[in-house]
C-alpha atoms as a PDB file:
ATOM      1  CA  UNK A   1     -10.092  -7.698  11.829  1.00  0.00           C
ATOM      2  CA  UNK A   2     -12.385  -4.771  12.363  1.00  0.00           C
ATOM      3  CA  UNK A   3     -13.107  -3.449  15.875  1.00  0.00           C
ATOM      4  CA  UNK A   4     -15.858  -1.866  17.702  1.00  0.00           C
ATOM      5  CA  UNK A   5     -16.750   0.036  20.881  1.00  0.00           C
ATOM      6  CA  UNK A   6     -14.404  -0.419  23.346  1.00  0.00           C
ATOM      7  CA  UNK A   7     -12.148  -2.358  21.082  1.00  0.00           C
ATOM      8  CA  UNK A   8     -14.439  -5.728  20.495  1.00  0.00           C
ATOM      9  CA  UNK A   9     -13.602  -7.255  17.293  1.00  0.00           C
ATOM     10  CA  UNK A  10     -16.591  -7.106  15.136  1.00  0.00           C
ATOM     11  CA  UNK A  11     -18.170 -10.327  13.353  1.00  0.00           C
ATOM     12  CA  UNK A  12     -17.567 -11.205   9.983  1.00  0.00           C
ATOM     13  CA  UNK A  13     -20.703 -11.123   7.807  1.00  0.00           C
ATOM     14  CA  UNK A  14     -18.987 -11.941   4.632  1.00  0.00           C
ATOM     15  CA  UNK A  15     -16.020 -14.486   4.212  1.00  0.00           C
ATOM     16  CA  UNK A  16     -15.050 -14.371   0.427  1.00  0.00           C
ATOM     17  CA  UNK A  17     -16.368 -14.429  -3.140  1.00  0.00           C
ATOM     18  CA  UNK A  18     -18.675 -17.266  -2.440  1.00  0.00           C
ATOM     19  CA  UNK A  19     -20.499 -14.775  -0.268  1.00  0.00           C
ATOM     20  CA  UNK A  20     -21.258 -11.674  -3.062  1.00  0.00           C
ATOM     21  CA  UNK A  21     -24.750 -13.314  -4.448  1.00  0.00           C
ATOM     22  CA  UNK A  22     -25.557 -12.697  -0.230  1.00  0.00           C
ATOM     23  CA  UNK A  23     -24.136  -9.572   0.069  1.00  0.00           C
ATOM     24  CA  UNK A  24     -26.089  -8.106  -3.293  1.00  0.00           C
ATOM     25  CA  UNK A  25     -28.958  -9.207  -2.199  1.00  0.00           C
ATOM     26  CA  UNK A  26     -28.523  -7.886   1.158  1.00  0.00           C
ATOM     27  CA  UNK A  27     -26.932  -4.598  -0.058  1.00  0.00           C
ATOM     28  CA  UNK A  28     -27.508  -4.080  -3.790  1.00  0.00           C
ATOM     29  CA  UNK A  29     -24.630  -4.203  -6.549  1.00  0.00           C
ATOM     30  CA  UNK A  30     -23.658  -1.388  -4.907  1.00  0.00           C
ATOM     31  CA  UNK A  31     -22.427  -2.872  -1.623  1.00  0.00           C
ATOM     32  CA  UNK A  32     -19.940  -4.257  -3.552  1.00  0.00           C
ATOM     33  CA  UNK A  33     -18.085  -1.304  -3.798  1.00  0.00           C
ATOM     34  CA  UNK A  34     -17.999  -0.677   0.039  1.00  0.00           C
ATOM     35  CA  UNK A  35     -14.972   1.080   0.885  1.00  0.00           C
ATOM     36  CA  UNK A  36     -13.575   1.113  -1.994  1.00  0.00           C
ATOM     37  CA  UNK A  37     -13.317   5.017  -1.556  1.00  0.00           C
ATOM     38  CA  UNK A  38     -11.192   4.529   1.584  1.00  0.00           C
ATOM     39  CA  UNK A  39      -9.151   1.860   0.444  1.00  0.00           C
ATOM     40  CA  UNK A  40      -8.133   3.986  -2.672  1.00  0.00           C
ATOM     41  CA  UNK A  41      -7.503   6.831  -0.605  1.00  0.00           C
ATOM     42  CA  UNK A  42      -4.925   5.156   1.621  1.00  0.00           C
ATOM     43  CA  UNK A  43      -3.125   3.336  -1.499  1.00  0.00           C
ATOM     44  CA  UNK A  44      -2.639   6.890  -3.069  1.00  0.00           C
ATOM     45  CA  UNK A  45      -0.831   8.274   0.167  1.00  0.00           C
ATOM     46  CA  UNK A  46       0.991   5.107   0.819  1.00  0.00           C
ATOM     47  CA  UNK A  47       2.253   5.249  -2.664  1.00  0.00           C
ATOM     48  CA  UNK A  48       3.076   9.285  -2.423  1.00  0.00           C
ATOM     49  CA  UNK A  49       5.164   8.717   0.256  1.00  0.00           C
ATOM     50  CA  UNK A  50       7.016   5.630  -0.985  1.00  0.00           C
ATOM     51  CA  UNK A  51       7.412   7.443  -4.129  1.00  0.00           C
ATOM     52  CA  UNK A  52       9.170  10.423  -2.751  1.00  0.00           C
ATOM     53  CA  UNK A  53      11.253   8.542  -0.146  1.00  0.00           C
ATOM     54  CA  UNK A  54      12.483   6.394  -2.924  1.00  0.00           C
ATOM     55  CA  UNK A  55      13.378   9.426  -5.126  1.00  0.00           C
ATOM     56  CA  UNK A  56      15.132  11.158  -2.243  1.00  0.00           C
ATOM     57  CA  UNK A  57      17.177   8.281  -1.409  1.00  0.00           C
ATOM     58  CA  UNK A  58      18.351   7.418  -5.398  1.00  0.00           C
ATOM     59  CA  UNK A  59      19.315  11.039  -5.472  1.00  0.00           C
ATOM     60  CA  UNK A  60      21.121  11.213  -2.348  1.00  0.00           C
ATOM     61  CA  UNK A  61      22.981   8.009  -2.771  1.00  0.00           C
ATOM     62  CA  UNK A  62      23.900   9.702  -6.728  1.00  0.00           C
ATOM     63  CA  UNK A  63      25.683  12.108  -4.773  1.00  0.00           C
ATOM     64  CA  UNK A  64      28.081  10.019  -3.465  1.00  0.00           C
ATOM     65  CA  UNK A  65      31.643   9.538  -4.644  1.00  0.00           C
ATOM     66  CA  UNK A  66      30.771   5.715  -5.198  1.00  0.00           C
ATOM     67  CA  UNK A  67      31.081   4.762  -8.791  1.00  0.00           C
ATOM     68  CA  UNK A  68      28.594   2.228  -9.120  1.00  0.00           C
ATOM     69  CA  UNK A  69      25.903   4.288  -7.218  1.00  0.00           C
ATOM     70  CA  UNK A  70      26.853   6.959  -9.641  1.00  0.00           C
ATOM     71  CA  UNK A  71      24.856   5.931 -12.303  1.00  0.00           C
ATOM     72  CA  UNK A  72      21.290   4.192 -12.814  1.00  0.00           C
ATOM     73  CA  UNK A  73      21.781   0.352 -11.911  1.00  0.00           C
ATOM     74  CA  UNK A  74      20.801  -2.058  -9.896  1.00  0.00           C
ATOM     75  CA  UNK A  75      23.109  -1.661  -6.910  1.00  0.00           C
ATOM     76  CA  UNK A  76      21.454   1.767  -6.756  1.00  0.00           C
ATOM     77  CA  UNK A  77      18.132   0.739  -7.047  1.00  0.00           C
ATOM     78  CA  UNK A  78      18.639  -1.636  -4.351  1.00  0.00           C
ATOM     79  CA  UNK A  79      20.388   0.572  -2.194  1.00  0.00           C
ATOM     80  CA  UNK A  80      17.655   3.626  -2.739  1.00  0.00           C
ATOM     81  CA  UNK A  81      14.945   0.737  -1.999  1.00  0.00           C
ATOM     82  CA  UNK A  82      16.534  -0.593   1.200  1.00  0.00           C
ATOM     83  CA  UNK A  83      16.884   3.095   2.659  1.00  0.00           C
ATOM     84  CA  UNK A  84      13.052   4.176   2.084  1.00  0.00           C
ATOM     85  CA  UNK A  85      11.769   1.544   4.169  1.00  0.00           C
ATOM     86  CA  UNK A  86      10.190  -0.818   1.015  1.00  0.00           C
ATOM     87  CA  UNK A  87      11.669  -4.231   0.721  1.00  0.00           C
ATOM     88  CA  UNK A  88       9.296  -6.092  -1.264  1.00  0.00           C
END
């Protein structure tokens, strides 16, 4: 939920896909794109630092003198995913 001032949550204009005829009228076709800039921007640093986490885990956990994190596998994917934090 979005906030305002003084930490107010903000009402909801639009509440789904039913809603897009309104909000192109209201806006233009280009409303539909509203912060869609933003959106991206956070996904692409999210991902960055998933990314590298992920890669510096898998090569840390490589270095150990356990055989079946030795080599690529599942145990060491699941290992390398379980130490950067993603779980999904």
């Amino acid at each position: 939920m979005l906030r305002g001032p003084g930490g107010k949550p903000l009402p909801r204009r639009y509440h789904g896909m039913l809603h897009s005829p309104r909000k192109v009228r209201e806006e233009g076709v280009l409303g539909l794109w509203t912060g869609a800039g933003p959106t991206a921007s956070r996904a692409t640093a999210l991902a960055a630092a998933e990314l590298s986490s992920y890669d510096e885990a898998k090569a840390r956990l490589r270095a150990l003198p356990v055989g079946s994190l030795q080599r690529d596998g599942i145990a060491l994917h699941l290992h390398a995913r379980n130490g950067n934090g993603k779980n999904g």
